[in-house]
Structures are given as C-alpha cells and as structure tokens.
Protein backbone atom coordinates (compact mmCIF):
# COMPACT_ATOMS: atom_id res chain seq x y z
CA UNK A 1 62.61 8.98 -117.71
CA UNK A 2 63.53 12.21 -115.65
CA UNK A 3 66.31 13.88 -116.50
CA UNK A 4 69.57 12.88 -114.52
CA UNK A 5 70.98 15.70 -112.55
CA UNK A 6 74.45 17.41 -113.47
CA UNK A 7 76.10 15.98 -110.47
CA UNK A 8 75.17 12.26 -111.28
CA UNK A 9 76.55 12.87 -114.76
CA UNK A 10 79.79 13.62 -113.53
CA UNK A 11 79.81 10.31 -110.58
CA UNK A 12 78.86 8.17 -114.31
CA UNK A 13 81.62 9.32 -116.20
CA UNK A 14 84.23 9.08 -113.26
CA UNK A 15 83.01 5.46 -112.25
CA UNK A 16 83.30 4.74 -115.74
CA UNK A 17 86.73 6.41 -116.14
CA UNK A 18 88.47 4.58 -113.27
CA UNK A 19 86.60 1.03 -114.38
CA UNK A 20 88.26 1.85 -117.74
CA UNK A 21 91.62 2.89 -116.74
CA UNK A 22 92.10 0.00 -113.87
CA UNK A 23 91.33 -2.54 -116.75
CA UNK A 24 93.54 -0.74 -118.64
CA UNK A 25 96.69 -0.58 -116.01
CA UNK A 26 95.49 -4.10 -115.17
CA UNK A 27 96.36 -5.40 -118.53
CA UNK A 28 99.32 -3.89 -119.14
CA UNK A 29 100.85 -4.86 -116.16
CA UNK A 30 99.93 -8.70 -116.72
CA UNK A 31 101.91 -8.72 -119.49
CA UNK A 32 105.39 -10.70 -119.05
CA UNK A 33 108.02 -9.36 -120.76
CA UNK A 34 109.71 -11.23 -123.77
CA UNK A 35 113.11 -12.85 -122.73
CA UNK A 36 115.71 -10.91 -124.82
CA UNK A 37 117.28 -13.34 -127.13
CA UNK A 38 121.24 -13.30 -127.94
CA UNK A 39 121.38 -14.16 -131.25
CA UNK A 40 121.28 -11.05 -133.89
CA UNK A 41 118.68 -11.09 -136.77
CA UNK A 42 120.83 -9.49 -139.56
CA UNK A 43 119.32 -7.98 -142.55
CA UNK A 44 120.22 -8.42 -145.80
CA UNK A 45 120.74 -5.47 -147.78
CA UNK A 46 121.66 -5.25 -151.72
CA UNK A 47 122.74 -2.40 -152.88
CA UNK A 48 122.26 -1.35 -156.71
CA UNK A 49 124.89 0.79 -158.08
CA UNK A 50 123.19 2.74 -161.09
CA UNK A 51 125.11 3.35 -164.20
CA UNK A 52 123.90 6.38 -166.10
C-alpha cells in the first residue's frame, strides 16, 4: 500500500473529528431533561457523641 500523503492525513483525522463531535453534540442535545420534582429527599443523619 503506498504511503498516504501528509495532507490526506490531516482531511482523515478532521472528517473523523467532526463525525465524532456531531454524534457527540447530537446526543447530548437529544436528551430531555428530567422534570424537577417538588418533594425534598431528606437525609438522615445520626450523630455519635463520643465519650472519652
């Protein structure tokens, strides 16, 4: 196989960095967001008073 010029190295690697960064804008723009919910989750916290 002959060697690929420099020039057709660098067309590659850009067609293959937009292809990878439109699939990656594409998906994160399908995403819906999650309704935000009213209720509060509380957590539970015990505290342990150590006697010495």
């Amino acid at each position: 196989m002959p060697q690929m010029m420099p020039m057709e190295w660098t067309m590659l690697y850009i067609a293959f960095l937009t292809t990878f960064l439109m699939f990656n804008i594409m998906n994160y723009f399908t995403q819906s967001p999650n309704s935000q919910t009213k209720s509060k989750k509380n957590i539970n916290t015990y505290k342990m008073n150590w006697k010495w």
